[in-house]
Protein backbone atom coordinates (compact mmCIF):
# COMPACT_ATOMS: atom_id res chain seq x y z
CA UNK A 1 5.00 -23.65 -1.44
CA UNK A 2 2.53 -20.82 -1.66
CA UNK A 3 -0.38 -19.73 0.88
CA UNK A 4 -2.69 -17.48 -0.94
CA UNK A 5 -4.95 -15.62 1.61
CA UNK A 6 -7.98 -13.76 0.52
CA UNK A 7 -10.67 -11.75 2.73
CA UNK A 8 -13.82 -12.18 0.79
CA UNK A 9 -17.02 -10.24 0.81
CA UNK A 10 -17.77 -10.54 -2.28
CA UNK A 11 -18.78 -14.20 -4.00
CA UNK A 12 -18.47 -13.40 -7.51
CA UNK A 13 -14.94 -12.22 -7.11
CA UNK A 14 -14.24 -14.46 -4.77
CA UNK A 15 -15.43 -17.32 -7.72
CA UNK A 16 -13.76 -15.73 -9.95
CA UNK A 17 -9.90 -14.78 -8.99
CA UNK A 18 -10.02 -18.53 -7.63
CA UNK A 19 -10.84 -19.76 -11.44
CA UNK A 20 -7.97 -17.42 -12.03
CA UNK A 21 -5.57 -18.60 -9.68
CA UNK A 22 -6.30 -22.43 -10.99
CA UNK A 23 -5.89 -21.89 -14.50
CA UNK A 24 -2.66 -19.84 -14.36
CA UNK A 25 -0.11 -20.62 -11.58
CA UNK A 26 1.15 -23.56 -13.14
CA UNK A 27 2.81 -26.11 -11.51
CA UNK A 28 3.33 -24.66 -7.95
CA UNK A 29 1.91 -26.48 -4.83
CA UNK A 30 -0.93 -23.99 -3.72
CA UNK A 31 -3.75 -23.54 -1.21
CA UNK A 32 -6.01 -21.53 -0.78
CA UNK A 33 -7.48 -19.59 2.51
CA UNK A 34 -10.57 -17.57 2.41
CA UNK A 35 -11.88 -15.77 5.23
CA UNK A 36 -15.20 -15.06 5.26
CA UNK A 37 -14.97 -10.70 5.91
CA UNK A 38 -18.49 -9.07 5.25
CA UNK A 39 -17.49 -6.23 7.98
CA UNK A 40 -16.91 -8.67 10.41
CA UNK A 41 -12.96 -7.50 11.40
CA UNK A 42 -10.55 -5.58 9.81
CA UNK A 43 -8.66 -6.60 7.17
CA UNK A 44 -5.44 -6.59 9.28
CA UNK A 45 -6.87 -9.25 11.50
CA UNK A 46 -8.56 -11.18 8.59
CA UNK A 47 -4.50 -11.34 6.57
CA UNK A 48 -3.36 -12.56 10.23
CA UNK A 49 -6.08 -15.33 11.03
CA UNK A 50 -5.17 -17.01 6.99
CA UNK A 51 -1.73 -16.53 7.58
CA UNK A 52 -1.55 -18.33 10.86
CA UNK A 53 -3.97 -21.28 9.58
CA UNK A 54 -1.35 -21.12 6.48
CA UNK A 55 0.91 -24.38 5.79
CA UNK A 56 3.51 -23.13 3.17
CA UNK A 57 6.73 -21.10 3.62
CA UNK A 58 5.33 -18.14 1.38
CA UNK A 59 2.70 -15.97 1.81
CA UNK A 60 0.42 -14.29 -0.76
CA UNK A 61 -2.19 -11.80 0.33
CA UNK A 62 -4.78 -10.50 -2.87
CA UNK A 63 -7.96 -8.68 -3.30
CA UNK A 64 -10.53 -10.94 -4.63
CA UNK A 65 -11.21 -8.31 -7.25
CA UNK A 66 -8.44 -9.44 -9.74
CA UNK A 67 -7.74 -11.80 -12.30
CA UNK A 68 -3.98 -12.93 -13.06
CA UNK A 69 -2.94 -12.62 -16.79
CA UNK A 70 0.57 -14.69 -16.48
CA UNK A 71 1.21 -18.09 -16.59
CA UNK A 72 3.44 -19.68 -14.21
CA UNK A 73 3.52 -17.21 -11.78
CA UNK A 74 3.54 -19.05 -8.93
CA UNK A 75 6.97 -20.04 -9.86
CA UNK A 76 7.82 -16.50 -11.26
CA UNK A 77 6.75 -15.49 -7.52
CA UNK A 78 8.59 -17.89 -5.51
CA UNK A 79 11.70 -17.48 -7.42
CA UNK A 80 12.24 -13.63 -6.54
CA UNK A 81 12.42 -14.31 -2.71
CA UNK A 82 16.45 -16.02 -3.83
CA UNK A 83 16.96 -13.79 -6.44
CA UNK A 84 16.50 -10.55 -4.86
CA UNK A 85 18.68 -9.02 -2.05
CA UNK A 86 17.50 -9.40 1.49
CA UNK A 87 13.59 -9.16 0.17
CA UNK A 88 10.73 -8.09 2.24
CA UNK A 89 7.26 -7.30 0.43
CA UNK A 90 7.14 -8.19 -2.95
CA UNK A 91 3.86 -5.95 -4.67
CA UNK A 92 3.02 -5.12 -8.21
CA UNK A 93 2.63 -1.33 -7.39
CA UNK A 94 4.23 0.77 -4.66
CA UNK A 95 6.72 3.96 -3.88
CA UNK A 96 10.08 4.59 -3.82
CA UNK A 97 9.64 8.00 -1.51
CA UNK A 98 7.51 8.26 1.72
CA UNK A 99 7.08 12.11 2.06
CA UNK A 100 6.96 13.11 5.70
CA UNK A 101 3.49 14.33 5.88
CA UNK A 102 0.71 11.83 5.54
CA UNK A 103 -0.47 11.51 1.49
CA UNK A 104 -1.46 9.16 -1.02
CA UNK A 105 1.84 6.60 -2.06
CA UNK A 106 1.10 7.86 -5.59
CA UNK A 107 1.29 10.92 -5.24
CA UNK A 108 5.26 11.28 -6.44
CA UNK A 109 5.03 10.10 -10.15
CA UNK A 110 8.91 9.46 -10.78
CA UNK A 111 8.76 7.38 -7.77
CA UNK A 112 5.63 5.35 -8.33
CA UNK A 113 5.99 2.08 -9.94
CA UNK A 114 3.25 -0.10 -10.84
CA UNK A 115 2.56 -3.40 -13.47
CA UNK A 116 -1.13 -3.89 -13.51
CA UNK A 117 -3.96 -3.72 -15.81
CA UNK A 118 -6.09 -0.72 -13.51
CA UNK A 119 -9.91 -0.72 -14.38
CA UNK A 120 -10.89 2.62 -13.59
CA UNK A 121 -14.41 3.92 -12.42
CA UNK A 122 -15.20 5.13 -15.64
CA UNK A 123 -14.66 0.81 -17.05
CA UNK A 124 -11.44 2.44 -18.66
CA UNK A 125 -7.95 0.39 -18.46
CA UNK A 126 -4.89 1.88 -17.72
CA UNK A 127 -1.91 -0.11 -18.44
CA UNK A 128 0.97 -0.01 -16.32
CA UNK A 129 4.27 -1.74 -16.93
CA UNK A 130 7.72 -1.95 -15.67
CA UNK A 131 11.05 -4.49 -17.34
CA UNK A 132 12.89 -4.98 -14.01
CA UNK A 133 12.19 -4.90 -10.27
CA UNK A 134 12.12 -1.35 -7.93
CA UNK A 135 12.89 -1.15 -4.75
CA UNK A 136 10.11 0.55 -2.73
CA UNK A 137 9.37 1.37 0.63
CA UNK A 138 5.83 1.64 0.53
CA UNK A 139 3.67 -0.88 -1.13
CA UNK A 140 -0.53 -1.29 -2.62
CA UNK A 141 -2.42 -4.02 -0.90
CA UNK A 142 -4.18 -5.52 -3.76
CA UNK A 143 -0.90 -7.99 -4.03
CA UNK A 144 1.13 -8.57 -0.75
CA UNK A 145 3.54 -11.56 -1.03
CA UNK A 146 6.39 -12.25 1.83
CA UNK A 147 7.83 -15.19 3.65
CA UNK A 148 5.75 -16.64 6.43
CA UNK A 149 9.01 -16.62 8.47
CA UNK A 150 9.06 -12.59 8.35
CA UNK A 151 5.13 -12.17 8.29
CA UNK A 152 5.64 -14.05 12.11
CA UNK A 153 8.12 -11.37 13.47
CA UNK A 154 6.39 -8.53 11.58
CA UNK A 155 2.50 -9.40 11.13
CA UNK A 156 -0.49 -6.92 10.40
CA UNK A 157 -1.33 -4.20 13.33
CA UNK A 158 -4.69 -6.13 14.77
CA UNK A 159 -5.01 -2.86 16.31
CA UNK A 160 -6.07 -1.52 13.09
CA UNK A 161 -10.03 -2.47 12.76
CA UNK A 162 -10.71 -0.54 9.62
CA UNK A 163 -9.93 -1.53 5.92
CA UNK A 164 -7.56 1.39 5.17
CA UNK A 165 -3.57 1.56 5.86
CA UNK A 166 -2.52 -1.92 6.22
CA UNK A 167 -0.64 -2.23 3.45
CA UNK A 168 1.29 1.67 4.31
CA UNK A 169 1.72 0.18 7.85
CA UNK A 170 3.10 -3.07 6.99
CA UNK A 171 5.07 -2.24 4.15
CA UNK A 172 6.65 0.49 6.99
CA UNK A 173 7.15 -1.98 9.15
CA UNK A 174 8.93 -4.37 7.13
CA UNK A 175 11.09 -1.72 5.38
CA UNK A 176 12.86 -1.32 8.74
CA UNK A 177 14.48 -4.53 8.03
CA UNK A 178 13.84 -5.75 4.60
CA UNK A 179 13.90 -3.79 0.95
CA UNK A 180 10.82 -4.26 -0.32
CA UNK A 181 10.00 -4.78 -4.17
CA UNK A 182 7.71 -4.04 -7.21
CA UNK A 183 8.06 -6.99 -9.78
CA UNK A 184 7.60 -7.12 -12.79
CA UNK A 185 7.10 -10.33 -14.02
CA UNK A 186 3.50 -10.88 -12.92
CA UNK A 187 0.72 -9.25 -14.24
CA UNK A 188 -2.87 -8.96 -12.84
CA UNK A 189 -6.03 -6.98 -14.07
CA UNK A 190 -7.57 -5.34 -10.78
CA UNK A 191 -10.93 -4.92 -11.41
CA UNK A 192 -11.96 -2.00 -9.31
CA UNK A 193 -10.21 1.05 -8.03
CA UNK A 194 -9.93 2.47 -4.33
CA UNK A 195 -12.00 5.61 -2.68
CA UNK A 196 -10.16 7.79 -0.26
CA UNK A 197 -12.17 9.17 2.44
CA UNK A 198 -11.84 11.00 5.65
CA UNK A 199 -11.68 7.65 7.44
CA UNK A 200 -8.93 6.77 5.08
CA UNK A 201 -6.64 10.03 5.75
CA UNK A 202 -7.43 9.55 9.81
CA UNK A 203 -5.52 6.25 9.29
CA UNK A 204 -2.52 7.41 7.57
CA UNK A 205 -2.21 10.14 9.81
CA UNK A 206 -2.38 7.72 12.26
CA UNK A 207 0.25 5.37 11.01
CA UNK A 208 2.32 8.28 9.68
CA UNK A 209 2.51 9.36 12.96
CA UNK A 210 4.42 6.57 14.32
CA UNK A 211 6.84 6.67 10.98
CA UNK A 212 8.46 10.65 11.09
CA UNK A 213 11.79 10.57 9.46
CA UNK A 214 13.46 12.09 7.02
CA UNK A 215 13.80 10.00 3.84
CA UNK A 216 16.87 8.74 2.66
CA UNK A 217 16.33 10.53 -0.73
CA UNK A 218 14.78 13.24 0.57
CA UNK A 219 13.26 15.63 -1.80
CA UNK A 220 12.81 19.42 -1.19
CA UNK A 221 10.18 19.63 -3.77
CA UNK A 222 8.71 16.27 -3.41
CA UNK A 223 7.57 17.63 0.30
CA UNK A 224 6.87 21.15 -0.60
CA UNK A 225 4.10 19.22 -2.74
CA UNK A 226 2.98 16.97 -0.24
CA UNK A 227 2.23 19.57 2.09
CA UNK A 228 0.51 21.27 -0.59
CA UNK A 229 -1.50 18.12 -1.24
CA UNK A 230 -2.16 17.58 2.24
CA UNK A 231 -3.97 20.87 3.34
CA UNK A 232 -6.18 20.36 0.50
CA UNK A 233 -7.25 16.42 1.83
CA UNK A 234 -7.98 17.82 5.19
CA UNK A 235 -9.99 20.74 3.17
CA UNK A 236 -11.57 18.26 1.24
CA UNK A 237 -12.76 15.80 4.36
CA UNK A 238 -13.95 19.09 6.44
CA UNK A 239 -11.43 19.08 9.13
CA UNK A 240 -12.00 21.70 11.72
CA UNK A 241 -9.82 24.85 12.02
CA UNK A 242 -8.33 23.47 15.10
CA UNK A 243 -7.91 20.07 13.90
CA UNK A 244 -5.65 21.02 10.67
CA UNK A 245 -3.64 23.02 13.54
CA UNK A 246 -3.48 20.45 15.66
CA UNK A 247 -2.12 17.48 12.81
CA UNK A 248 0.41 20.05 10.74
CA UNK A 249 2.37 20.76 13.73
CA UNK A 250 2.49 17.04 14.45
CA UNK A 251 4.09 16.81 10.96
CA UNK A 252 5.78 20.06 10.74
CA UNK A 253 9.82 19.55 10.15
CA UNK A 254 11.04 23.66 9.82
CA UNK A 255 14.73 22.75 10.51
CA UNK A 256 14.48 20.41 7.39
CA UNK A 257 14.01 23.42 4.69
CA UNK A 258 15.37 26.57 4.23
CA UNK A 259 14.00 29.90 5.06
CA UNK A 260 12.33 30.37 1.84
CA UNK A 261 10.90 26.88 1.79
CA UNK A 262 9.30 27.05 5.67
CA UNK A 263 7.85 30.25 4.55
CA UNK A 264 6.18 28.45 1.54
CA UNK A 265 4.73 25.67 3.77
CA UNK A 266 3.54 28.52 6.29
CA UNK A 267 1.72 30.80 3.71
CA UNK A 268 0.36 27.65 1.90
CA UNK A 269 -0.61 26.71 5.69
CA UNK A 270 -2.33 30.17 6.77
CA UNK A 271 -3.97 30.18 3.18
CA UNK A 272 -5.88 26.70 3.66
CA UNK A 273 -6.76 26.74 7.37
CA UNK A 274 -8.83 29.85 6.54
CA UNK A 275 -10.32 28.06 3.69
CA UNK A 276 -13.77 27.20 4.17
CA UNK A 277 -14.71 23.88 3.55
């Protein structure tokens, strides 16, 4: 029934979210596929080497730092993919709005969606919850479950070598075709909580790049933030006068917003790029 593919670095966690796995997915036929990742490839190619060596029709791709709280899941899991309509992803946090410049997904608060227990940095937990499934276009990594027949005609970029993006790029990617879902059935405590970096915003620039359209609920204020938010990441990760040129004009939409909002976007724009880092 279910594939679970984890890349592992880490042997405690690895230890551990198996222990978790065991004692909680009840009754559904499971295996297991671990590939070894300390830096070896990126995590793109690691999800696609376990998901070709895979034998069941589903796919689940974790983070080895989490521990699953239901019981029964697996069934739980397994049973959304005929319930839903026309399902792609199915995550346990994600978006419902993909501005057109390149930010964080959770960065729009009425459209984020999450149920997870979040340990924070500070060994705090934040408790997220939901009572019925969103649709989202962009889904988190730390829980990536889909068919193995779509994961064949849309599988991870191998062209990505890093360990940031995948799950923007793929959730993208399937979106095209599927509706992709947070559920909210199955709960999991993640144990640790992502960095951003200036290797992480080259990526989604990247992969936002390739993905420049206007969103179906597209919201004049929900990108008049984002642009806001993204001058001050490339402040933040010291890009050079020439480079925050050079990547807002690759984003920049005028004929999307009206006078007064294009001359918002080009003061905020003239204020940052002469912002010293």
């Amino acid at each position: 029934m279910l594939s679970i593919i984890i890349s592992s670095y880490q042997e405690d966690y690895y230890k551990n979210v198996c222990n978790s796995i065991s004692q909680t997915i009840g009754n559904t036929a499971y295996e297991i596929i671990k590939i070894e990742n300390p830096g070896l490839m990126g995590v793109c190619e690691a999800y696609n080497k376990g998901a070709a060596q895979s034998k069941h029709d589903y796919l689940l791709f974790i983070h080895e730092d989490i521990l699953f709280q239901t019981d029964n899941w697996g069934e739980k899991l397994i049973s959304h993919f005929s319930k839903l309509e026309n399902p792609g992803i199915l995550a346990v946090a994600g978006t419902s709005y993909k501005s057109i410049v390149p930010v964080g997904w959770w960065s729009f608060l009425e459209h984020r969606f999450l149920h997870l227990d979040q340990i924070t940095k500070e060994k705090e937990t934040h408790s997220h919850r939901l009572e019925n499934p969103k649709k989202v276009i962009i889904t988190d990594g730390v829980f990536l479950a889909m068919t193995k027949e779509k994961w064949a005609v849309t599988k991870f970029n191998d062209n990505n070598k890093d360990f940031h993006g995948y799950d923007v790029e793929i959730s993208l990617d399937f979106s095209k075709n599927s509706q992709n879902y947070v559920i909210p059935d199955i709960l999991i405590t993640h144990l640790s909580s992502g960095t951003i970096t200036r290797q992480w915003l080259d990526r989604i620039i990247n992969i936002y790049s390739k993905h420049i359209f206007k969103p179906s609920n597209f919201s004049h204020s929900n990108e008049l933030s984002s642009y806001e938010i993204f001058f001050r990441y490339l402040n933040r990760f010291k890009y050079s006068k020439s480079e925050k040129i050079a990547v807002f004009f690759k984003f920049y939409r005028p004929l999307l917003f009206s006078l007064r909002e294009n001359y918002k976007i080009l003061h905020m724009f003239f204020y940052y790029i002469n912002t010293k880092n």
